[in-house]
PDB file of N, CA and C in Angstrom:
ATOM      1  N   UNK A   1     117.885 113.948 110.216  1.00  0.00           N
ATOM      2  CA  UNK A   1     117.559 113.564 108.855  1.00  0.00           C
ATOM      3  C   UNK A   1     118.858 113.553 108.050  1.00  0.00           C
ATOM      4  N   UNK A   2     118.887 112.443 107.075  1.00  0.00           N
ATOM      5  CA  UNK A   2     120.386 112.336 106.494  1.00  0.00           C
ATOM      6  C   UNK A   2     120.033 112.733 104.902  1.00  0.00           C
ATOM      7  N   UNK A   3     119.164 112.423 104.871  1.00  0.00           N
ATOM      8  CA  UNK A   3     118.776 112.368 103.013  1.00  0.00           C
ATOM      9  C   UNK A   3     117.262 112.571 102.864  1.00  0.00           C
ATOM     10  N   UNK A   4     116.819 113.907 101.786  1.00  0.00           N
ATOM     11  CA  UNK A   4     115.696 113.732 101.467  1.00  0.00           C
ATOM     12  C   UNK A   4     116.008 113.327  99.775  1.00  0.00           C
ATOM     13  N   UNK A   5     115.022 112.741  99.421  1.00  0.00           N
ATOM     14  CA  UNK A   5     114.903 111.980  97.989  1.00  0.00           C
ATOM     15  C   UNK A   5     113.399 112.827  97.676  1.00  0.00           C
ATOM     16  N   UNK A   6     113.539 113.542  96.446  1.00  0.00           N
ATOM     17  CA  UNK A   6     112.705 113.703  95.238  1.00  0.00           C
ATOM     18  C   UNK A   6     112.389 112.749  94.173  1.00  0.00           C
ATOM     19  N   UNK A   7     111.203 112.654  94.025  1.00  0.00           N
ATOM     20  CA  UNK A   7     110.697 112.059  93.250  1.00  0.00           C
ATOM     21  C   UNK A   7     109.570 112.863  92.198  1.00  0.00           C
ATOM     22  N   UNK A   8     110.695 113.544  91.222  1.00  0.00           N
ATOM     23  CA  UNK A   8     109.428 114.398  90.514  1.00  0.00           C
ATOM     24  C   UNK A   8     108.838 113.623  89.271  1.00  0.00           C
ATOM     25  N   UNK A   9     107.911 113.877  89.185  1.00  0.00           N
ATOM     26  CA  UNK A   9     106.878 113.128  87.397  1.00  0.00           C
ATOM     27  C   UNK A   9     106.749 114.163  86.294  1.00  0.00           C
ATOM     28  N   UNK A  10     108.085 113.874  85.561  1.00  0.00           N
ATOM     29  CA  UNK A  10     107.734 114.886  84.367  1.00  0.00           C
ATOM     30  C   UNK A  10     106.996 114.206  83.180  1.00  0.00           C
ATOM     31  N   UNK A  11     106.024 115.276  82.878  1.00  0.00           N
ATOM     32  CA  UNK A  11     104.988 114.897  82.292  1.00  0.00           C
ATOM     33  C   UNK A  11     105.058 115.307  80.484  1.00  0.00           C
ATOM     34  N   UNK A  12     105.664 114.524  79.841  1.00  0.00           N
ATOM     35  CA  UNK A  12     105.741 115.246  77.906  1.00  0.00           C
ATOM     36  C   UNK A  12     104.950 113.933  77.083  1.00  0.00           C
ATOM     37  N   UNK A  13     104.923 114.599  75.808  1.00  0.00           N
ATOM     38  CA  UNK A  13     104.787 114.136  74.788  1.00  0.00           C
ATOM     39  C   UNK A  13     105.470 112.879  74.605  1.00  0.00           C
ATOM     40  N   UNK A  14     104.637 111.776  74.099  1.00  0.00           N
ATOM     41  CA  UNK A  14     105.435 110.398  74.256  1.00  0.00           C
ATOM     42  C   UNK A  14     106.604 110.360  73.063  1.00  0.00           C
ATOM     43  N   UNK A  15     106.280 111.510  71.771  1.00  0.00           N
ATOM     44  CA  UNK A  15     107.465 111.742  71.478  1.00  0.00           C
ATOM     45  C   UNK A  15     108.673 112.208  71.765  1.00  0.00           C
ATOM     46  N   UNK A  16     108.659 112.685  73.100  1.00  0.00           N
ATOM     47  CA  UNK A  16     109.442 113.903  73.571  1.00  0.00           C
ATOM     48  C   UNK A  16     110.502 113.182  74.421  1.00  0.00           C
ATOM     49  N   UNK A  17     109.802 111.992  75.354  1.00  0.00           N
ATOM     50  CA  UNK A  17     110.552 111.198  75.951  1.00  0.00           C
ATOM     51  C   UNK A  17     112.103 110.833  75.753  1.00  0.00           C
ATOM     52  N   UNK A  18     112.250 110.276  74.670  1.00  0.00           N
ATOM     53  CA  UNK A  18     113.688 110.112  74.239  1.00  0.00           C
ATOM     54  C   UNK A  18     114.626 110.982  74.251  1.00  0.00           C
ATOM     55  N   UNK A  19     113.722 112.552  74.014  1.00  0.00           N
ATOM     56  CA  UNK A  19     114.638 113.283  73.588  1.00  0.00           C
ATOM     57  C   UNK A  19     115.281 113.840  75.197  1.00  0.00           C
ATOM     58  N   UNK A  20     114.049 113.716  76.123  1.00  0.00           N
ATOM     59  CA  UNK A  20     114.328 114.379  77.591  1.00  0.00           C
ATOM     60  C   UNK A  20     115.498 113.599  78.232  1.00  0.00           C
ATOM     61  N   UNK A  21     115.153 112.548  78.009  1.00  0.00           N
ATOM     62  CA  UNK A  21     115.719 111.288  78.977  1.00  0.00           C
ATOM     63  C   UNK A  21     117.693 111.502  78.382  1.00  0.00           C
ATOM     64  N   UNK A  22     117.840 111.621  77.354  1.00  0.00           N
ATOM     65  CA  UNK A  22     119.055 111.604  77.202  1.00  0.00           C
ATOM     66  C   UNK A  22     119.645 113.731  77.675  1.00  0.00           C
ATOM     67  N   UNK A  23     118.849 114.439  77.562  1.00  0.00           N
ATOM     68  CA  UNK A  23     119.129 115.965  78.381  1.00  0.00           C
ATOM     69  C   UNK A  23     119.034 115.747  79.881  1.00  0.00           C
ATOM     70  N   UNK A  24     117.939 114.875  80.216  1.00  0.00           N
ATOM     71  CA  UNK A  24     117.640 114.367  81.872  1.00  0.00           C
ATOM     72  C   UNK A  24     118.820 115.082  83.309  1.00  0.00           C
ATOM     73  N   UNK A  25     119.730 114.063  83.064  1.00  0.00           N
ATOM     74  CA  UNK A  25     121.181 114.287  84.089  1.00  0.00           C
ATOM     75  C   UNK A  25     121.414 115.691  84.340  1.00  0.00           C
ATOM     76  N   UNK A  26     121.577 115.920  83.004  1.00  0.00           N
ATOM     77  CA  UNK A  26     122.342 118.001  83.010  1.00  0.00           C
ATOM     78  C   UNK A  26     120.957 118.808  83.491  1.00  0.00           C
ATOM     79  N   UNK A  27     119.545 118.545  83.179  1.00  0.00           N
ATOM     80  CA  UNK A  27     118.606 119.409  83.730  1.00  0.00           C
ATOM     81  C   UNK A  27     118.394 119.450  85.389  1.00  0.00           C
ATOM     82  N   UNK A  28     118.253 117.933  85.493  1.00  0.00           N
ATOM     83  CA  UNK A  28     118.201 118.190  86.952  1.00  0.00           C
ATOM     84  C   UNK A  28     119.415 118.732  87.635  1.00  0.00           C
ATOM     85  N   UNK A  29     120.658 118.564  87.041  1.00  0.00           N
ATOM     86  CA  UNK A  29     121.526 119.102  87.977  1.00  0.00           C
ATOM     87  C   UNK A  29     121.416 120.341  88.061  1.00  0.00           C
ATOM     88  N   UNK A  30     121.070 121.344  86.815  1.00  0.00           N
ATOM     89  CA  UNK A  30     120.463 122.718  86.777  1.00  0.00           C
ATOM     90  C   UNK A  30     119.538 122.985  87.737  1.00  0.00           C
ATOM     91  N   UNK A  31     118.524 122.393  87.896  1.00  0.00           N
ATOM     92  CA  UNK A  31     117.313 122.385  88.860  1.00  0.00           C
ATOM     93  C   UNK A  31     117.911 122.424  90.079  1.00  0.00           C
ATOM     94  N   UNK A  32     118.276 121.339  90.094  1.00  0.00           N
ATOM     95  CA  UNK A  32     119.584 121.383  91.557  1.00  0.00           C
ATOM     96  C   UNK A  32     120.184 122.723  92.290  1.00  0.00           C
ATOM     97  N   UNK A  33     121.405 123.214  91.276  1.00  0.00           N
ATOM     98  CA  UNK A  33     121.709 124.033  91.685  1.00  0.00           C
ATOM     99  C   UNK A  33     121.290 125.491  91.974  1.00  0.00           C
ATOM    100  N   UNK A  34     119.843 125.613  91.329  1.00  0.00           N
ATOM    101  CA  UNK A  34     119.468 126.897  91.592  1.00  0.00           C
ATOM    102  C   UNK A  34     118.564 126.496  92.188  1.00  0.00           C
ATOM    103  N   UNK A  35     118.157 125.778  92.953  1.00  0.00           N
ATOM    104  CA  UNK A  35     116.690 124.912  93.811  1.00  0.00           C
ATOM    105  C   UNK A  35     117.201 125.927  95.679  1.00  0.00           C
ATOM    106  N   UNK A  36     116.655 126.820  95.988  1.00  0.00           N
ATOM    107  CA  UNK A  36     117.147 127.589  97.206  1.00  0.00           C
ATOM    108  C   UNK A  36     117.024 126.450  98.129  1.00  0.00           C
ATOM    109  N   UNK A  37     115.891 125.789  98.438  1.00  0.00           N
ATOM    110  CA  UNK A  37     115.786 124.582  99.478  1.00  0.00           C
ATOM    111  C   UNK A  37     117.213 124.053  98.996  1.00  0.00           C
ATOM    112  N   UNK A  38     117.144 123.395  98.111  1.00  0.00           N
ATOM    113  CA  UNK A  38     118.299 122.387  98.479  1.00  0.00           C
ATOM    114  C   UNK A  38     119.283 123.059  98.508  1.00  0.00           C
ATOM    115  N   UNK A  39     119.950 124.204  98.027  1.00  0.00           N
ATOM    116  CA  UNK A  39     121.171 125.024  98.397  1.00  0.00           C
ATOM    117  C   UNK A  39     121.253 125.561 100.038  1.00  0.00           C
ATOM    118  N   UNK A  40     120.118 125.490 100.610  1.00  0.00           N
ATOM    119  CA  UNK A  40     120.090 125.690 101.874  1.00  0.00           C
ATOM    120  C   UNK A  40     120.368 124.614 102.777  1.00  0.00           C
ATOM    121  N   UNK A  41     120.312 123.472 102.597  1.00  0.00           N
ATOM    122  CA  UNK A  41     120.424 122.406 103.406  1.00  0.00           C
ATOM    123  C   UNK A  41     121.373 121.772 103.218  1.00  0.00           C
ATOM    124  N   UNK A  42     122.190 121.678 101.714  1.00  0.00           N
ATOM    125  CA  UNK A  42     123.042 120.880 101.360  1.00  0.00           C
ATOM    126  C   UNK A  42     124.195 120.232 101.768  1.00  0.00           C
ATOM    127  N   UNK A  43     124.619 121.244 102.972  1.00  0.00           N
ATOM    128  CA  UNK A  43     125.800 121.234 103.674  1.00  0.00           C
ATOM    129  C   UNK A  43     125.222 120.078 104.696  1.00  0.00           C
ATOM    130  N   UNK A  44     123.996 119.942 105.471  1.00  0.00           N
ATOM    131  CA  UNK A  44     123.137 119.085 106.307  1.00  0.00           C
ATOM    132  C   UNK A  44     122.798 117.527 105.566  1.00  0.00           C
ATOM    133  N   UNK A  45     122.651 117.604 104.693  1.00  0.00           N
ATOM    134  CA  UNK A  45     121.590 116.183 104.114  1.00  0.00           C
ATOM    135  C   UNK A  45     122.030 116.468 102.779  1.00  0.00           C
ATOM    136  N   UNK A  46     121.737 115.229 102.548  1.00  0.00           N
ATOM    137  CA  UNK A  46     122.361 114.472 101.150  1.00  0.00           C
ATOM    138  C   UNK A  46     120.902 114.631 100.275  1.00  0.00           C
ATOM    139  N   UNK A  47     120.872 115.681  99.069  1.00  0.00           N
ATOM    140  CA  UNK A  47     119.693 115.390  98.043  1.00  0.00           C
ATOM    141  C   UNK A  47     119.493 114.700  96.755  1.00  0.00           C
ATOM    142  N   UNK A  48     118.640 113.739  97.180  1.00  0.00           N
ATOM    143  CA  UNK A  48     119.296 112.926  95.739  1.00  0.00           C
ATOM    144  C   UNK A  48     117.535 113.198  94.653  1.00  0.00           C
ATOM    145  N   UNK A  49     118.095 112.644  93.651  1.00  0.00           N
ATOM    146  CA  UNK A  49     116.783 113.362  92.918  1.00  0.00           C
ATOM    147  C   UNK A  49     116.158 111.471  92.211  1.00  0.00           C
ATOM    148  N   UNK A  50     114.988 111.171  91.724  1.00  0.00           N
ATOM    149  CA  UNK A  50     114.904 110.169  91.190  1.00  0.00           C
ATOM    150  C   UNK A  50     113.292 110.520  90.688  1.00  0.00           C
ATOM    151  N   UNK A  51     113.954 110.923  88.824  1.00  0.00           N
ATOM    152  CA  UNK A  51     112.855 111.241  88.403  1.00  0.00           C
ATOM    153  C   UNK A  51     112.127 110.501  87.568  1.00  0.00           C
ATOM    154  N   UNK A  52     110.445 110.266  87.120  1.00  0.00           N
ATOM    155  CA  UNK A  52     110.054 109.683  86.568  1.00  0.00           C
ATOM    156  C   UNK A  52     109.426 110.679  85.828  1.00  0.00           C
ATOM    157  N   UNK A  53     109.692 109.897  84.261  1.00  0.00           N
ATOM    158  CA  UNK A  53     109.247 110.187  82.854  1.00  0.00           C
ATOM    159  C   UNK A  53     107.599 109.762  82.575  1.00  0.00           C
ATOM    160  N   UNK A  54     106.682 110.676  82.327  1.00  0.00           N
ATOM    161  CA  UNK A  54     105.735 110.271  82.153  1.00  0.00           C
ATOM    162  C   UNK A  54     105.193 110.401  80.847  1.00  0.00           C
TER     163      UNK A  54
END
Protein backbone atom coordinates (compact mmCIF):
# COMPACT_ATOMS: atom_id res chain seq x y z
CA UNK A 1 0.00 0.00 0.00
CA UNK A 2 1.49 3.44 -1.01
CA UNK A 3 -1.19 5.97 0.07
CA UNK A 4 -4.24 5.95 2.18
CA UNK A 5 -6.56 9.09 1.43
CA UNK A 6 -9.14 10.44 4.04
CA UNK A 7 -12.03 11.74 3.21
CA UNK A 8 -13.63 13.34 6.29
CA UNK A 9 -17.32 15.39 6.16
CA UNK A 10 -17.21 18.18 8.45
CA UNK A 11 -20.43 18.99 9.34
CA UNK A 12 -21.20 23.20 10.61
CA UNK A 13 -23.40 25.85 10.42
CA UNK A 14 -23.81 27.21 6.86
CA UNK A 15 -22.63 30.29 8.53
CA UNK A 16 -19.63 28.79 9.84
CA UNK A 17 -18.38 27.52 6.52
CA UNK A 18 -16.35 30.47 5.45
CA UNK A 19 -15.02 30.89 8.52
CA UNK A 20 -13.67 26.96 8.66
CA UNK A 21 -12.59 26.76 5.17
CA UNK A 22 -10.10 29.61 5.43
CA UNK A 23 -8.67 27.83 9.33
CA UNK A 24 -9.16 24.36 7.17
CA UNK A 25 -5.18 23.73 6.08
CA UNK A 26 -3.69 24.54 9.75
CA UNK A 27 -6.54 22.20 11.45
CA UNK A 28 -6.05 19.33 9.56
CA UNK A 29 -2.46 19.53 9.74
CA UNK A 30 -3.06 19.60 13.65
CA UNK A 31 -5.28 16.55 13.27
CA UNK A 32 -2.49 15.15 11.35
CA UNK A 33 0.07 15.41 13.57
CA UNK A 34 -1.38 14.14 16.66
CA UNK A 35 -3.57 11.39 14.61
CA UNK A 36 -1.39 8.04 16.31
CA UNK A 37 -2.49 5.96 13.07
CA UNK A 38 -1.02 8.21 10.85
CA UNK A 39 2.14 8.95 13.00
CA UNK A 40 2.51 5.27 12.97
CA UNK A 41 2.64 4.56 9.40
CA UNK A 42 3.98 7.69 8.05
CA UNK A 43 7.37 6.60 7.46
CA UNK A 44 5.40 3.54 5.14
CA UNK A 45 2.59 5.42 3.09
CA UNK A 46 1.89 8.69 2.04
CA UNK A 47 -1.43 10.32 4.03
CA UNK A 48 -3.13 12.67 2.26
CA UNK A 49 -6.31 14.18 3.70
CA UNK A 50 -9.32 15.56 1.30
CA UNK A 51 -11.93 17.11 3.28
CA UNK A 52 -15.46 17.95 2.61
CA UNK A 53 -17.38 20.92 4.09
CA UNK A 54 -20.81 20.19 4.82
Amino acid sequence: MDTITHYPIISVKSTQKEQLAKKLDKLLKIADNNCMISNSIRGNVNVKIQPKIK
